[in-house]
N, C-alpha and C. Protein backbone atom coordinates (compact mmCIF):
# COMPACT_ATOMS: atom_id res chain seq x y z
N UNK A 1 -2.25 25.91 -2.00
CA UNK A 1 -2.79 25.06 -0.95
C UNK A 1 -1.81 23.92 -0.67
N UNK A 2 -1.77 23.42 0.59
CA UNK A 2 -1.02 22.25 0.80
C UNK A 2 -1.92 21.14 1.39
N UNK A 3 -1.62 19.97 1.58
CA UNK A 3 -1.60 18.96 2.29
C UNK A 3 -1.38 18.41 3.08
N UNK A 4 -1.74 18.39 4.26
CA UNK A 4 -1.23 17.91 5.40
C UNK A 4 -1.96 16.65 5.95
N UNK A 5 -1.07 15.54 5.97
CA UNK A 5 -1.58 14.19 6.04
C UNK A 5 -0.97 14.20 7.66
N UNK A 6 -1.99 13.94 8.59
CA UNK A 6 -1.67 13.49 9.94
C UNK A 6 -2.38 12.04 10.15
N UNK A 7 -1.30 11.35 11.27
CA UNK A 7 -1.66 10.38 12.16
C UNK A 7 -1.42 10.42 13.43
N UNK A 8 -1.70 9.39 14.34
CA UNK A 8 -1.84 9.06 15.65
C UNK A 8 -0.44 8.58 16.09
N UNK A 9 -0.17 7.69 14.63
CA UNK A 9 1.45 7.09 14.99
C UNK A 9 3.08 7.55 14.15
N UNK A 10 2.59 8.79 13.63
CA UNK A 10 3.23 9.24 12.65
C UNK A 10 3.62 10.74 12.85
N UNK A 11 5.01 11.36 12.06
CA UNK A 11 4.76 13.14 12.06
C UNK A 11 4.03 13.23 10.79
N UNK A 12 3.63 14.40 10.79
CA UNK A 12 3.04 14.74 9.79
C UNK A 12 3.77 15.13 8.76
N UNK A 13 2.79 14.53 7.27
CA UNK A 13 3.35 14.78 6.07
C UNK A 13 2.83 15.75 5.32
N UNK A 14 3.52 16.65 4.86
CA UNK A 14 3.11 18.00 4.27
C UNK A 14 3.76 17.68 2.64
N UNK A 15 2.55 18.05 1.58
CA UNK A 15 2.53 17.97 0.29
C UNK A 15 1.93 19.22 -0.08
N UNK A 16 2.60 19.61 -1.78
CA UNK A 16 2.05 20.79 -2.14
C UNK A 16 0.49 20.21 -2.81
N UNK A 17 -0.13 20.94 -3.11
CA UNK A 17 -1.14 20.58 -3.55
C UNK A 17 -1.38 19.93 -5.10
N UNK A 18 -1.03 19.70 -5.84
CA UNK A 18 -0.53 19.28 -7.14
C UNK A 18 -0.52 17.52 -6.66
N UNK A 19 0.54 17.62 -5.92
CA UNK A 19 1.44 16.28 -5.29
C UNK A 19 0.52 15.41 -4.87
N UNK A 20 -0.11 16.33 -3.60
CA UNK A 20 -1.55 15.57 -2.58
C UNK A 20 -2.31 15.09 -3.22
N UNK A 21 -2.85 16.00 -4.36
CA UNK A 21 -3.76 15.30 -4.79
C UNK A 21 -3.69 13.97 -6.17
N UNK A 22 -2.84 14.25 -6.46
CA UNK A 22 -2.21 13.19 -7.52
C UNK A 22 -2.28 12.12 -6.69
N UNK A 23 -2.06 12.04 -5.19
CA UNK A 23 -1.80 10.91 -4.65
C UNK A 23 -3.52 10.50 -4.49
N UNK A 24 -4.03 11.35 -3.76
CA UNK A 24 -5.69 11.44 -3.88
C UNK A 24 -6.44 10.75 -5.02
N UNK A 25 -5.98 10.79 -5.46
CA UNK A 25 -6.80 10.74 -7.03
C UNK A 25 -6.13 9.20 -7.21
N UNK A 26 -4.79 8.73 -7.42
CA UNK A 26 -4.28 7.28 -7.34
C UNK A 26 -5.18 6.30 -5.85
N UNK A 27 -5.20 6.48 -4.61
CA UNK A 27 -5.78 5.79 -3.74
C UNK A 27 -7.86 5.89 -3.73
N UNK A 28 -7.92 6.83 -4.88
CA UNK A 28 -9.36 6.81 -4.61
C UNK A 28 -10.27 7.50 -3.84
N UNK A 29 -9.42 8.54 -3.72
CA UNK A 29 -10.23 9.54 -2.37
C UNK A 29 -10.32 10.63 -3.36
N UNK A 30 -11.37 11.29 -3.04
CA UNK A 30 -11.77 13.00 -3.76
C UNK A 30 -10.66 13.76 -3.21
N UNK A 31 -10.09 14.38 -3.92
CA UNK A 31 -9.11 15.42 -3.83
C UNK A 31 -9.78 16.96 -2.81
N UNK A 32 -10.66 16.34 -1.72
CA UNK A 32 -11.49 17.79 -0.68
C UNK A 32 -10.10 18.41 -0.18
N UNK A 33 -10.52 18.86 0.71
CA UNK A 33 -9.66 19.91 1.58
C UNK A 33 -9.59 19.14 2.84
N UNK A 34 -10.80 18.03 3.28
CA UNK A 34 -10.45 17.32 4.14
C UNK A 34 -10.44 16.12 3.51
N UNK A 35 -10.11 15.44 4.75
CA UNK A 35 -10.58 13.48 4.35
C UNK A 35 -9.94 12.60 5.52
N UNK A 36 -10.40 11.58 5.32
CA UNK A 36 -9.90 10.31 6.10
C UNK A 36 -9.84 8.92 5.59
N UNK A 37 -8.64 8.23 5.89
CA UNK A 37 -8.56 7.13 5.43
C UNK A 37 -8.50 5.90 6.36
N UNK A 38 -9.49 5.04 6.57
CA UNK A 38 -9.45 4.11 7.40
C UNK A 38 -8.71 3.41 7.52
N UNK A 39 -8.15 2.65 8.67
CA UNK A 39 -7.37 1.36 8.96
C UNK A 39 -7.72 0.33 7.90
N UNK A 40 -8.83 0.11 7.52
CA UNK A 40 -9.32 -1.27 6.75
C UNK A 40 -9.00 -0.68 5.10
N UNK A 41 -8.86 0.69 4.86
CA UNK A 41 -8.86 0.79 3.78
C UNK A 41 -7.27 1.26 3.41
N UNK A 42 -6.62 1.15 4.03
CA UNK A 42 -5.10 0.94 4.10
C UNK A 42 -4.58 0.26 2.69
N UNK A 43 -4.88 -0.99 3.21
CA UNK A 43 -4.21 -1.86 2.04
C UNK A 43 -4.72 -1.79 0.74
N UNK A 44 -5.51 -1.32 0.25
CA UNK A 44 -5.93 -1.04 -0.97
C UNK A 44 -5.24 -0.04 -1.15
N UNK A 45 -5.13 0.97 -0.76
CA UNK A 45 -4.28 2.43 -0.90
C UNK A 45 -2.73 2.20 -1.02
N UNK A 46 -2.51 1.39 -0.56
CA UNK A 46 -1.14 1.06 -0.67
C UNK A 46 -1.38 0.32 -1.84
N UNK A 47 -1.64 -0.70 -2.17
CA UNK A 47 -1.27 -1.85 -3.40
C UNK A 47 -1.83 -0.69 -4.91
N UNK A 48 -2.98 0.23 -4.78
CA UNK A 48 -3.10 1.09 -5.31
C UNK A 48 -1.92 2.15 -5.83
N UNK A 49 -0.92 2.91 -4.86
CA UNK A 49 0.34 3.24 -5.23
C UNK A 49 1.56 2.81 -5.75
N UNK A 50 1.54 1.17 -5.16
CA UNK A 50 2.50 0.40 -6.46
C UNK A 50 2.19 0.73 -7.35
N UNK A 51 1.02 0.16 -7.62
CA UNK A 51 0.33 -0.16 -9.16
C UNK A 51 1.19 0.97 -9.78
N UNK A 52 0.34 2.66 -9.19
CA UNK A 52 1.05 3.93 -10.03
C UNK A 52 2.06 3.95 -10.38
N UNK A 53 2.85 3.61 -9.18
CA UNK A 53 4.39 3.44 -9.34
C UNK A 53 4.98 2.57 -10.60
N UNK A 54 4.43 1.26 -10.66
CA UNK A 54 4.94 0.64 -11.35
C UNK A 54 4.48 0.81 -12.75
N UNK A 55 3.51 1.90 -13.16
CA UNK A 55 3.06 1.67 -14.31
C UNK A 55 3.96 3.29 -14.56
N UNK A 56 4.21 4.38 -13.62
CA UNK A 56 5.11 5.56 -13.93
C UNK A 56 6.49 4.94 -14.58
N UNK A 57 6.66 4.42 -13.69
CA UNK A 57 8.19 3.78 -13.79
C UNK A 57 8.44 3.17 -15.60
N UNK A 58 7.11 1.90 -15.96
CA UNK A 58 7.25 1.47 -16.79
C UNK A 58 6.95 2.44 -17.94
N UNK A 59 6.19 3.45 -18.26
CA UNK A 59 6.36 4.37 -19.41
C UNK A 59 7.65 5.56 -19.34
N UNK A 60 8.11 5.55 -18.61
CA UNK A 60 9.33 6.34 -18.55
C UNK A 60 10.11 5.62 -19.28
N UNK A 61 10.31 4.40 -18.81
CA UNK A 61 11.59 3.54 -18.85
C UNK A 61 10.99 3.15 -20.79
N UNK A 62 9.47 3.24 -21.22
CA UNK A 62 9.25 2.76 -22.54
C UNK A 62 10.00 3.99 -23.09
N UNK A 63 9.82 5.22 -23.00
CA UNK A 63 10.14 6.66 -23.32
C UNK A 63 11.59 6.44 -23.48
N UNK A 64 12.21 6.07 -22.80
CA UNK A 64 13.77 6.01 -22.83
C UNK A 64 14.07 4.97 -24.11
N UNK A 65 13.70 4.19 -24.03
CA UNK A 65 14.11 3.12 -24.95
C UNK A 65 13.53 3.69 -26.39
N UNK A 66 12.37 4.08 -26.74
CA UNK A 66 11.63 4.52 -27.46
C UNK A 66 13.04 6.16 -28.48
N UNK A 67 13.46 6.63 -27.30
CA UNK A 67 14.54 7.63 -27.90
C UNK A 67 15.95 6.92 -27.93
N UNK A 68 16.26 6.35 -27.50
CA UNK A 68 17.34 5.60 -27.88
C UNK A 68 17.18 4.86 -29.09
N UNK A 69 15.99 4.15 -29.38
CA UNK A 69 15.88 3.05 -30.65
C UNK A 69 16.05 4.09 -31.57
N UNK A 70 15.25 5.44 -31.66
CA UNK A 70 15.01 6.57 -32.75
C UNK A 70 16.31 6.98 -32.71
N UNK A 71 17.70 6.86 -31.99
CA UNK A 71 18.60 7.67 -31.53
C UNK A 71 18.70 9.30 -31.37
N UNK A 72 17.27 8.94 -30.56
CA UNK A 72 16.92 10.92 -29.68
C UNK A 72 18.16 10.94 -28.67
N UNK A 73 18.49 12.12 -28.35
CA UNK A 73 18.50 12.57 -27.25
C UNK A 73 17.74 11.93 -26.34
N UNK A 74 18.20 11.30 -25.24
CA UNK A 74 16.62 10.41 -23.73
C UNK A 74 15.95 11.32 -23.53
N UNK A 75 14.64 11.30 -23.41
CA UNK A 75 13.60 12.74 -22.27
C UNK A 75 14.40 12.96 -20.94
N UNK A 76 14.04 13.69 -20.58
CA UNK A 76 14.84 14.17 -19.05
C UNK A 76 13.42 13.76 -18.56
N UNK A 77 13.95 13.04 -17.57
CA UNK A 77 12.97 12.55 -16.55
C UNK A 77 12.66 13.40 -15.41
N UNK A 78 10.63 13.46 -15.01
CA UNK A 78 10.36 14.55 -14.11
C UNK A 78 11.62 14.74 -12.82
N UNK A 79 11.69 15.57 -12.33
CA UNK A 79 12.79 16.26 -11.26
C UNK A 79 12.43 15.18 -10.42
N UNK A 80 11.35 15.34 -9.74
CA UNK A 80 10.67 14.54 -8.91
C UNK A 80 9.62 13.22 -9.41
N UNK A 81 9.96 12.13 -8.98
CA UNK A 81 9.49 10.71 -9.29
C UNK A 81 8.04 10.69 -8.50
N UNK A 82 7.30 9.95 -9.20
CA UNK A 82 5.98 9.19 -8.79
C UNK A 82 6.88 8.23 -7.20
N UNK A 83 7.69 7.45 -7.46
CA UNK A 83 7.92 6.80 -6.38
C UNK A 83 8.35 7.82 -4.93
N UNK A 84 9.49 8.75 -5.72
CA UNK A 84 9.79 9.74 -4.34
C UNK A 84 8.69 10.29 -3.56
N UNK A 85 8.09 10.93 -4.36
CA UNK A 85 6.79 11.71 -4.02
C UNK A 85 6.14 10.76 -3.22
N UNK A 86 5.63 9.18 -3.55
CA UNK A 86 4.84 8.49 -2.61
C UNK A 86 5.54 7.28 -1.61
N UNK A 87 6.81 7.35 -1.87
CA UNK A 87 7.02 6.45 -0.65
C UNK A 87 6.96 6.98 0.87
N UNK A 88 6.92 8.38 1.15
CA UNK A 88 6.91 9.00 2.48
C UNK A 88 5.57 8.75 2.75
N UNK A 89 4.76 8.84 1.93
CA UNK A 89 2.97 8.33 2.33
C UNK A 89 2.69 7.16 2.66
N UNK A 90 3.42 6.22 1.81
CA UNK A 90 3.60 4.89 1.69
C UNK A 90 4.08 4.41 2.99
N UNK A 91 4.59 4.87 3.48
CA UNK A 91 5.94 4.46 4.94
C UNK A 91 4.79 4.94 5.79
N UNK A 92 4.18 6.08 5.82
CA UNK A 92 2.90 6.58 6.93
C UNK A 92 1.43 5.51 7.10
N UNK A 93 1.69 5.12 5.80
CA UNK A 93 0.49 4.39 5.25
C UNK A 93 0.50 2.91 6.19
N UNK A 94 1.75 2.09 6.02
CA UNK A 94 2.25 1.24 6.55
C UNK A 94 2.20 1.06 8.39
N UNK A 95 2.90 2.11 8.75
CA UNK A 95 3.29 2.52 10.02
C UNK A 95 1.46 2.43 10.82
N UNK A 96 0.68 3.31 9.76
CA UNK A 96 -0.55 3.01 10.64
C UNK A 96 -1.25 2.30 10.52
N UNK A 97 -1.35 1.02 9.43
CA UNK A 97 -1.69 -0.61 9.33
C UNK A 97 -1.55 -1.18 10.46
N UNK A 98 -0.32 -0.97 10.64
CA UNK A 98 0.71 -1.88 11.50
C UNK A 98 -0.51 -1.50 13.23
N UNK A 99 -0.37 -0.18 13.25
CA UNK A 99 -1.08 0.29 14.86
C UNK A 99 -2.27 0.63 14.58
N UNK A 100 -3.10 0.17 13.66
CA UNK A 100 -4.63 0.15 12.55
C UNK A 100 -4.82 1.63 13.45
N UNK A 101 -4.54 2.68 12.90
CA UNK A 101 -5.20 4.11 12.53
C UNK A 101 -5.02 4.99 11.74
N UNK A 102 -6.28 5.57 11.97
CA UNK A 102 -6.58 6.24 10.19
C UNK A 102 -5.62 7.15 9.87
N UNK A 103 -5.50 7.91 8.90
CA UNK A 103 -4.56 8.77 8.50
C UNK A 103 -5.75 9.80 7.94
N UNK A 104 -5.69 11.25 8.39
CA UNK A 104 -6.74 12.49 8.41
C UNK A 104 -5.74 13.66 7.41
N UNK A 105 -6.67 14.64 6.79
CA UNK A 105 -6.14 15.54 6.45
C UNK A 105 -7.03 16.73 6.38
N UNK A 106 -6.14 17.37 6.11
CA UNK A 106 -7.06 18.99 6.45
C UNK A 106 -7.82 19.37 7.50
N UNK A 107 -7.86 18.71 9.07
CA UNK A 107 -8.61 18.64 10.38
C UNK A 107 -7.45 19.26 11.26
């Protein structure tokens, strides 16, 4: 299954399903097949994805240090980042604050 996040002021963003909903699940929305996210509920969804971001970021970065102090080998860090993965949502997210409309999926 994929994800397809559309707007009014935006192209559309296509996620595999894994991805979508990880993001789903961080902003507080049920992981359906559809959904919508209001203009007013924007900014929570966003300050919501820092948060993730910044708390991904910070156990990676503990993980690294954590094998270095032990003198491991570092973990190889996921291929794909919590931040990569959500700043293209993030930028959609923004874009339709800015022109307050919702962002729809699966419609």
């Amino acid at each position: 299954m994929l994800y397809k996040f559309k707007s009014k002021v935006t192209g559309d963003l296509i996620m595999l399903e894994p991805n979508g909903r990880q993001i789903l699940n961080i902003i507080g929305k049920d992981s359906l097949a559809k959904g919508i996210l209001l203009p007013h509920d924007i900014p929570t969804a966003i300050a919501a994805l820092e948060r993730a971001i910044a708390q991904d970021e910070a156990a990676l970065e503990q993980r690294r240090q954590s094998a270095h102090d032990a003198g491991e080998t570092l973990p190889r860090a996921d291929i794909v980042t919590l931040r990569q993965r959500a700043v293209p949502f993030i930028d959609m997210l923004k874009q339709c604050q800015r022109a307050e409309k919702e962002v729809v999926w699966g419609v």
